[in-house]
Protein backbone atom coordinates (compact mmCIF):
# COMPACT_ATOMS: atom_id res chain seq x y z
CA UNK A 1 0.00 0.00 0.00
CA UNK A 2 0.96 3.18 -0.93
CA UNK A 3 1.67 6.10 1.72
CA UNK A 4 1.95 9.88 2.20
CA UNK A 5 4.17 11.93 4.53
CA UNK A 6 2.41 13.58 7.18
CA UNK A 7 3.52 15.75 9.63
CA UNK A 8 1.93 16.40 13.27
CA UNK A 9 2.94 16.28 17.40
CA UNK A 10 3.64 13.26 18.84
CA UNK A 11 4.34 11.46 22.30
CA UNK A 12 7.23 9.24 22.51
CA UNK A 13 6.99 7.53 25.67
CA UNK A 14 4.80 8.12 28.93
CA UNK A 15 6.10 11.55 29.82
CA UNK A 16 2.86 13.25 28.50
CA UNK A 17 4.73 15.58 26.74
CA UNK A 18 4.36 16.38 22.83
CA UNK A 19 7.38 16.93 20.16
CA UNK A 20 7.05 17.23 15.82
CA UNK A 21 6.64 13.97 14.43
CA UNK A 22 7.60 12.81 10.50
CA UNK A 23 4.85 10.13 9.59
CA UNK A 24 3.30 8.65 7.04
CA UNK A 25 -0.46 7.91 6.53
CA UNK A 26 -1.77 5.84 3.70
CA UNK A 27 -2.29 7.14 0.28
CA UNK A 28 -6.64 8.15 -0.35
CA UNK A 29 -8.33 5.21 -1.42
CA UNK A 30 -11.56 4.70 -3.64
CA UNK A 31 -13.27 5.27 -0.99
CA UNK A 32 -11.18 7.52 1.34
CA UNK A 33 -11.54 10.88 1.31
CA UNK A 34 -8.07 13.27 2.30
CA UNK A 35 -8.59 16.47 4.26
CA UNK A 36 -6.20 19.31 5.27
CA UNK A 37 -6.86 19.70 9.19
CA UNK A 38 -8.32 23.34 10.03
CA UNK A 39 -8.84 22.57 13.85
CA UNK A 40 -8.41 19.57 16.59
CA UNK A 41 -10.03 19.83 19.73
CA UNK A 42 -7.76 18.19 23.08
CA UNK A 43 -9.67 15.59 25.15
CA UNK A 44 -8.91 14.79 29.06
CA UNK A 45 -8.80 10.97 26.98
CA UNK A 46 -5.77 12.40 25.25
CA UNK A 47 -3.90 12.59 28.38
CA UNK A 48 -4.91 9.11 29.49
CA UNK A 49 -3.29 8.05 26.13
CA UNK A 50 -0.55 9.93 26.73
CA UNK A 51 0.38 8.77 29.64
CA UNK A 52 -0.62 5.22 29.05
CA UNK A 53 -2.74 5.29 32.12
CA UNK A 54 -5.62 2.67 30.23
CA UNK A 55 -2.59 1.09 29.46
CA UNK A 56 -2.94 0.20 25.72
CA UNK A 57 -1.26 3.59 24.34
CA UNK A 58 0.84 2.70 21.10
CA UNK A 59 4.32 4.99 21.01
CA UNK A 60 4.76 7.04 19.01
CA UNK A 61 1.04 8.20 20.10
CA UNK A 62 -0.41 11.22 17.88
CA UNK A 63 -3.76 12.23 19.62
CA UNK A 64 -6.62 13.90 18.27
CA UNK A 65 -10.18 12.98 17.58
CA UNK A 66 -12.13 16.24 17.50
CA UNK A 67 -11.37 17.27 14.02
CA UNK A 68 -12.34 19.46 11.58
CA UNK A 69 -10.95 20.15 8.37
CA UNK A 70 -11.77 20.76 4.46
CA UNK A 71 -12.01 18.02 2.49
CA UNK A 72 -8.66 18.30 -0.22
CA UNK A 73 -8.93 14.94 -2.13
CA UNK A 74 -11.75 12.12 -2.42
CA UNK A 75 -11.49 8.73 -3.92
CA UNK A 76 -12.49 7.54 -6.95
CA UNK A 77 -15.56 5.65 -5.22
CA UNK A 78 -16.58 8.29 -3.02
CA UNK A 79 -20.15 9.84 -3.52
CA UNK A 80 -20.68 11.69 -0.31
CA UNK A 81 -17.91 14.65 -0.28
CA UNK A 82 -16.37 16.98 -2.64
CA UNK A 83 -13.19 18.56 -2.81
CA UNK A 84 -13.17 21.67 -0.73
CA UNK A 85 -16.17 20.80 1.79
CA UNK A 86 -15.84 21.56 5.53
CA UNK A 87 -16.12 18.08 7.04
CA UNK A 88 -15.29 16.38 10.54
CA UNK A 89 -13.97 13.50 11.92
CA UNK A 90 -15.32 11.86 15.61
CA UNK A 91 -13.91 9.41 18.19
CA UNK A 92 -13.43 6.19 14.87
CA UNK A 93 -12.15 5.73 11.65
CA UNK A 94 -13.38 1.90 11.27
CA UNK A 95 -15.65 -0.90 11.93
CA UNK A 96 -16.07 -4.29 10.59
CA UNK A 97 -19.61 -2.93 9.03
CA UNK A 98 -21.17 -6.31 9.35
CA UNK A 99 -21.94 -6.96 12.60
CA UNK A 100 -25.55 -6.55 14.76
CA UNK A 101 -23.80 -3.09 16.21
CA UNK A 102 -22.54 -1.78 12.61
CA UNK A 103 -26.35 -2.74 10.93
CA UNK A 104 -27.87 -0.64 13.48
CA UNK A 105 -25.43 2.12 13.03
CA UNK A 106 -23.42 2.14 16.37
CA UNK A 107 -20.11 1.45 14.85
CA UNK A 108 -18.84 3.00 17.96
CA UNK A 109 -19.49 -0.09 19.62
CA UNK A 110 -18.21 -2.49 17.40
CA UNK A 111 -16.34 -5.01 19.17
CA UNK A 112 -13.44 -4.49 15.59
CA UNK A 113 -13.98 -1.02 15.90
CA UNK A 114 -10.67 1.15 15.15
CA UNK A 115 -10.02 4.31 16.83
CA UNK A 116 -9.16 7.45 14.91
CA UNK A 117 -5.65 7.25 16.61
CA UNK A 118 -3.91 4.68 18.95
CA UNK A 119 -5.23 2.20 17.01
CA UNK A 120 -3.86 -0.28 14.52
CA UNK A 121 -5.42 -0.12 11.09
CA UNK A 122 -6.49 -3.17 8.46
CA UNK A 123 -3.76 -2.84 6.55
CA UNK A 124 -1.51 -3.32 9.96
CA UNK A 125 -0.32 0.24 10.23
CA UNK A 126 -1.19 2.52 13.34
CA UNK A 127 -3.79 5.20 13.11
CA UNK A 128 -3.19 8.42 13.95
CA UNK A 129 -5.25 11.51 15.50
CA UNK A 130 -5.78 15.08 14.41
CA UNK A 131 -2.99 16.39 16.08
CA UNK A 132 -1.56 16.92 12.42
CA UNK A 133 -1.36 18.60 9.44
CA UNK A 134 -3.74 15.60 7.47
CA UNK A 135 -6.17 12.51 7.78
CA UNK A 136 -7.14 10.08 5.15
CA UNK A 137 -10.19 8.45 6.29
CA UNK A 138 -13.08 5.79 4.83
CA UNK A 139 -16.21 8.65 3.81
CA UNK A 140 -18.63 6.44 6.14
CA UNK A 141 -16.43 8.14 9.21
CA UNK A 142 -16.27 11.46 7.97
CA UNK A 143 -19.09 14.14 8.86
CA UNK A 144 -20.70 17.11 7.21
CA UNK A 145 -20.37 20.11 9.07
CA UNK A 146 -23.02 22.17 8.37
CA UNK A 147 -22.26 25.96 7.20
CA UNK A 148 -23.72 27.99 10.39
CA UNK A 149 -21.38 25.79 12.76
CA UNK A 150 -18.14 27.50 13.63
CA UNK A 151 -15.40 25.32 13.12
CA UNK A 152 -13.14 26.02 16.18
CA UNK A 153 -16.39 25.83 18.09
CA UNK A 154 -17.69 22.70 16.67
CA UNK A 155 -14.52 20.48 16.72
CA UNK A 156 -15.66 19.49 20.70
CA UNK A 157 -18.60 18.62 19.57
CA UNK A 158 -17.18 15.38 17.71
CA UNK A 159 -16.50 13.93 21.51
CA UNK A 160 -18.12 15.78 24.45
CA UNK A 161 -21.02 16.72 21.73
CA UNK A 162 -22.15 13.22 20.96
CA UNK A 163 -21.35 12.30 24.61
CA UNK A 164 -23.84 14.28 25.79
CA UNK A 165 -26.24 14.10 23.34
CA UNK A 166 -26.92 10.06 22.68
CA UNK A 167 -27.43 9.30 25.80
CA UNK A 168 -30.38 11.70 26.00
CA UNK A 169 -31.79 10.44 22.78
CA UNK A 170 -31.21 6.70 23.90
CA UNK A 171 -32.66 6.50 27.28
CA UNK A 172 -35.75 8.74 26.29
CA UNK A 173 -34.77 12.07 28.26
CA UNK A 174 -34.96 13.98 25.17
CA UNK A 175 -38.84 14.80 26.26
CA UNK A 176 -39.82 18.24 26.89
CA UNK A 177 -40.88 18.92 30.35
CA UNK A 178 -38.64 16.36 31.70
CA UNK A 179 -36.10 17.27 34.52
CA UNK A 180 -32.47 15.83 34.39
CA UNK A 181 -29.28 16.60 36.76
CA UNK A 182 -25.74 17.26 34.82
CA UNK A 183 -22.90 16.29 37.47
CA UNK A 184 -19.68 18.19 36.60
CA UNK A 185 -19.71 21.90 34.54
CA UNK A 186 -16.58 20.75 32.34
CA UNK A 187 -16.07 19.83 29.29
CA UNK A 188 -18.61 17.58 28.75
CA UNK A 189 -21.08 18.81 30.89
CA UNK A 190 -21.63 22.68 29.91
CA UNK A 191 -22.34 21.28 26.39
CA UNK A 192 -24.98 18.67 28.01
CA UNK A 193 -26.40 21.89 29.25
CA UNK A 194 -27.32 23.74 26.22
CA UNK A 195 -28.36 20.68 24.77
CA UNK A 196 -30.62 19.52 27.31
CA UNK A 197 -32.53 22.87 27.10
CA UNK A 198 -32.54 23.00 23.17
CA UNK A 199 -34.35 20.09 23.76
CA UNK A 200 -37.13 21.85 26.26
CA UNK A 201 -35.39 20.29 29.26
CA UNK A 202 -35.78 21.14 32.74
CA UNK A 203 -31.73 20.88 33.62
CA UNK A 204 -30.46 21.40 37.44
CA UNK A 205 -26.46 21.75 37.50
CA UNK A 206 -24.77 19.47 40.28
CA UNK A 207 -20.83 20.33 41.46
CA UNK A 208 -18.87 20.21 44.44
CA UNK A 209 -17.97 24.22 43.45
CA UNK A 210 -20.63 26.73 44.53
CA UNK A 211 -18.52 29.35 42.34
CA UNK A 212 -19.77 27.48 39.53
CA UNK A 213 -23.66 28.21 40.24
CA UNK A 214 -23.45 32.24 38.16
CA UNK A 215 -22.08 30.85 35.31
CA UNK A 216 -24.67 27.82 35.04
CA UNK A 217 -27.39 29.42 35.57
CA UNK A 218 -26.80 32.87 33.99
CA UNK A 219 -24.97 32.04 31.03
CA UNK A 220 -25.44 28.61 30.27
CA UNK A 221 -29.32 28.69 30.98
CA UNK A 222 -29.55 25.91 33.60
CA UNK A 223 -32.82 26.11 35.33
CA UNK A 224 -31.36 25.20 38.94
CA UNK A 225 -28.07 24.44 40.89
CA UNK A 226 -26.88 21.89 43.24
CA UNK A 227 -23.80 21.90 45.34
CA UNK A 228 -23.07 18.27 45.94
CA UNK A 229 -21.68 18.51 49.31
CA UNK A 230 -24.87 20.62 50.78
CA UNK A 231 -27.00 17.94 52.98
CA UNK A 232 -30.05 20.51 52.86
CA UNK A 233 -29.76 21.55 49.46
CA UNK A 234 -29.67 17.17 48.27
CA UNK A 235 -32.36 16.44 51.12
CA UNK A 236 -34.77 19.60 49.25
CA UNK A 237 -34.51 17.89 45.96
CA UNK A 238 -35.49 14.35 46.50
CA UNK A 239 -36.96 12.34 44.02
CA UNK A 240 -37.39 15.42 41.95
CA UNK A 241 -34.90 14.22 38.76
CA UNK A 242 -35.92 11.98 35.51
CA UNK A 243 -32.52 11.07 35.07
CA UNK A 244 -29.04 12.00 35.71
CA UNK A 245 -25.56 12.63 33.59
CA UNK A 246 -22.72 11.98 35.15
CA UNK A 247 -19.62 13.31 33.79
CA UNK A 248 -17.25 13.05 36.64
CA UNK A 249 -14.48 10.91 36.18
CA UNK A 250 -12.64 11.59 40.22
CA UNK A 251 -14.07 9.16 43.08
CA UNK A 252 -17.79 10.44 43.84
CA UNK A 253 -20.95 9.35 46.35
CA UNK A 254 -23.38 7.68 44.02
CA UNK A 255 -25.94 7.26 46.86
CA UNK A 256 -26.63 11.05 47.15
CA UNK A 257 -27.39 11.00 43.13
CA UNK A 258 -29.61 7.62 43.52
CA UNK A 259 -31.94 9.57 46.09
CA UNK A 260 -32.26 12.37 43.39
CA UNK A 261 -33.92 10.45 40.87
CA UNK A 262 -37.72 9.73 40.69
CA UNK A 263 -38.79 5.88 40.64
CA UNK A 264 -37.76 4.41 37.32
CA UNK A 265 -35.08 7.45 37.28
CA UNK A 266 -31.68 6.75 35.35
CA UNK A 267 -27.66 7.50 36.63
CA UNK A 268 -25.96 7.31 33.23
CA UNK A 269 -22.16 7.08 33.72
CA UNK A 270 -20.37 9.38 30.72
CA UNK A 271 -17.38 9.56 32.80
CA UNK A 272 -14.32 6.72 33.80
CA UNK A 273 -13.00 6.30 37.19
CA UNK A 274 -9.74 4.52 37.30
CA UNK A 275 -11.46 2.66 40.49
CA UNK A 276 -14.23 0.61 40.58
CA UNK A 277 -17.25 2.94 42.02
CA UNK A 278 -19.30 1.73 44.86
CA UNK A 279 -23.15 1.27 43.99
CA UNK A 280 -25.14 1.03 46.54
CA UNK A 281 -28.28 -1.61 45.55
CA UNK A 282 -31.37 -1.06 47.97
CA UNK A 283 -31.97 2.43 46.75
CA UNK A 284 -31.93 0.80 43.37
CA UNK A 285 -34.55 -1.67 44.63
CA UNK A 286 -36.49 1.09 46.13
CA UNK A 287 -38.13 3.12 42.64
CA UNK A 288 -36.53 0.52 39.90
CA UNK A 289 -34.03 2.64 39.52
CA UNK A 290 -31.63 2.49 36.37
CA UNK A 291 -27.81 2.61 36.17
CA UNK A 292 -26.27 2.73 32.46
CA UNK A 293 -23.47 3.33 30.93
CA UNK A 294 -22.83 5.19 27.30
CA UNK A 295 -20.01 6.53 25.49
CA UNK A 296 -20.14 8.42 22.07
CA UNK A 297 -22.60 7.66 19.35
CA UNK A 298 -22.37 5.90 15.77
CA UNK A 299 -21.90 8.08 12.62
CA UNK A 300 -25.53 8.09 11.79
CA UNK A 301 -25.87 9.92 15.37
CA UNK A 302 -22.99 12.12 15.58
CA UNK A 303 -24.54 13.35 12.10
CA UNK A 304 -27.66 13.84 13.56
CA UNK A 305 -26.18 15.65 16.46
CA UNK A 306 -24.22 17.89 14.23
CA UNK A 307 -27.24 19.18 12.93
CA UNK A 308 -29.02 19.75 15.66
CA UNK A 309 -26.35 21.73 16.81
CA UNK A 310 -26.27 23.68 14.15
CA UNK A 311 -30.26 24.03 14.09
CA UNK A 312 -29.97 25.75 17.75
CA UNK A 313 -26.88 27.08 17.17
CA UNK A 314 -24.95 24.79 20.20
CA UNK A 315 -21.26 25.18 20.25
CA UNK A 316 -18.58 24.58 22.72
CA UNK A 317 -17.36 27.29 24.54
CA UNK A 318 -13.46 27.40 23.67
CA UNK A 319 -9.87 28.60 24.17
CA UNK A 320 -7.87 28.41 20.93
CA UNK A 321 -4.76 27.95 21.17
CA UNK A 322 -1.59 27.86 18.78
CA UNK A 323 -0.16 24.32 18.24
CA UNK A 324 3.16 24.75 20.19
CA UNK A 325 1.10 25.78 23.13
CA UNK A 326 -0.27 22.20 23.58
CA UNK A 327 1.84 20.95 25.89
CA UNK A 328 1.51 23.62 28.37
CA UNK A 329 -2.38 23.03 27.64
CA UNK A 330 -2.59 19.72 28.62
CA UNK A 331 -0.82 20.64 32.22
CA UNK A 332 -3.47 23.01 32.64
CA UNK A 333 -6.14 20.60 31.73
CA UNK A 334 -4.91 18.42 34.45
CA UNK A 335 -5.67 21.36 36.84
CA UNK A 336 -9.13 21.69 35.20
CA UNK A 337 -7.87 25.15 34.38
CA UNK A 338 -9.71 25.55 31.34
CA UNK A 339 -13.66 26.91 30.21
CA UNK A 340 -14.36 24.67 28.71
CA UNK A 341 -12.40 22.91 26.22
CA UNK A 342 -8.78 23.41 24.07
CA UNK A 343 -8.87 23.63 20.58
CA UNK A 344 -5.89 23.49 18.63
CA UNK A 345 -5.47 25.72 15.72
CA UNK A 346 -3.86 23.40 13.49
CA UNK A 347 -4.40 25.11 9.94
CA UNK A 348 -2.44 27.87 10.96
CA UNK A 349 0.05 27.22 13.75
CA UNK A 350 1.45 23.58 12.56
């Protein structure tokens, strides 16, 4: 097979830290499509990677998964893009496309699914993320953007977007009227935010940071706010939630979120402790209560999330930032000092 040189910022070992990398991806395909990469959003995943903390990171380790770009070259075979098209790419670049998962167009949970980077391709050769100047990827994995979405704004959207926004559609809390809890105003959660009230959502903000309660309410539109660690506040609000998003990945008390939750309520994990969590049962028991899981959605989805985005004009809110800035980034992501997410500005600074 046939390769290009590419050129992008890679991690060498565990240190976390990001140099230029000389690599090559594979040449476009008949059904590949070849974009020049405009923007790349930075994940809190990326410094799992990194660091190798899941422990399956692949060195040299190019991150990246929040992309967007303009389409510069398309396949012979390919009937969905054209050269010069804005276009993104999410959380996958392959699938087997055969399986129950793939027919019913969650190739994110196909058990041969093959991450955009940190990944090893069919034709043997590691994938790599956004964190460069190129991608060549299969046109089933690659995304319209449409034209009212800014790009810098949008490129979260491929990973906390979709986070946030399939498990709403999937466990029926897309209903107007109903009330939900969002644990955690980060990344992923101040996006659940404005899409839980595009949707006609009732949305109460829950943190362990009272500073956080202006910003929720006044600029992100959430209807109420809970500090986590106020007995009186939790004890007032009882039974009083449809379901809750959880987006917090440090240790947490999932018996005060249980209680909030009406009977047949839902805790829906978005976030990954590095411990096993504690779940208590008999408050389960008590209101057939649901616990769940769910990570990002298949392409269909993310599609369908892009334009609904771009229907009620949902972005992330963003600090761009030049590409030799990323390492200092990703310390201050660590230290949560961020609102709300990184974007690199690849197009112009790489």
């Amino acid at each position: 097979m046939h390769h290009v040189e590419a050129f992008g910022w890679a991690a060498r070992d565990t240190s976390g830290f990001l140099s230029p990398f000389n690599f090559f991806r594979r040449a476009t395909g008949d059904k590949d499509v070849k974009l020049k990469v405009l923007y790349c959003g930075i994940c809190h995943s990326d410094i799992h990677q990194l660091k190798n903390e899941w422990g399956s990171s692949l060195y040299p380790l190019v991150p990246g998964h929040e992309i967007v770009g303009q389409v510069t070259e398309v396949g012979s075979k390919v009937e969905m893009y054209t050269v010069g098209e804005k276009v993104a790419v999410g959380g996958y670049c392959g699938s087997c496309r055969s399986c129950e998962d793939c027919m019913n167009n969650l190739e994110n949970y196909c058990s041969k699914g093959i991450a955009t980077y940190n990944a090893i391709y069919n034709d043997g050769t590691p994938t790599y993320g956004g964190y460069s100047n190129m991608i060549v990827i299969d046109e089933h994995f690659v995304f319209h953007v449409p034209e009212n979405l800014p790009l810098a704004a949008a490129a979260p959207l491929l990973c906390a977007g979709i986070t946030m926004y399939s498990p709403l559609r999937y466990f029926g809390l897309d209903k107007p009227g109903l009330h939900i809890g969002v644990v955690g105003l980060g990344g992923l959660g101040h996006v659940g935010v404005k899409f839980a009230k595009a949707m006609g959502l009732k949305v109460t903000v829950i943190s362990t940071s009272r500073r956080k309660q202006n910003e929720a309410l006044e600029r992100l539109g959430a209807d109420s706010f809970l500090v986590s660690t106020d007995l009186d506040q939790l004890q007032a609000a009882i039974g009083t939630m449809d379901g809750i998003l959880d987006t917090v990945s440090a240790d947490h008390p999932l018996d005060p979120l249980i209680g909030l939750l009406k009977s047949h309520g839902k805790l829906i994990f978005l976030g990954a402790p590095d411990k096993p969590v504690e779940l208590p049962v008999f408050p389960l028991l008590m209101g057939r209560k649901l616990v769940a899981g769910s990570g990002i959605g298949g392409m269909k989805e993310t599609q369908e999330m892009l334009d609904f985005a771009a229907k009620h004009n949902i972005t992330a809110d963003v600090e761009v930032i030049p590409m030799d800035y990323v390492n200092i980034a990703l310390q201050r992501l660590t230290k949560g000092d961020v609102k709300y997410r990184f974007v690199i500005d690849i197009g112009k600074t790489l």
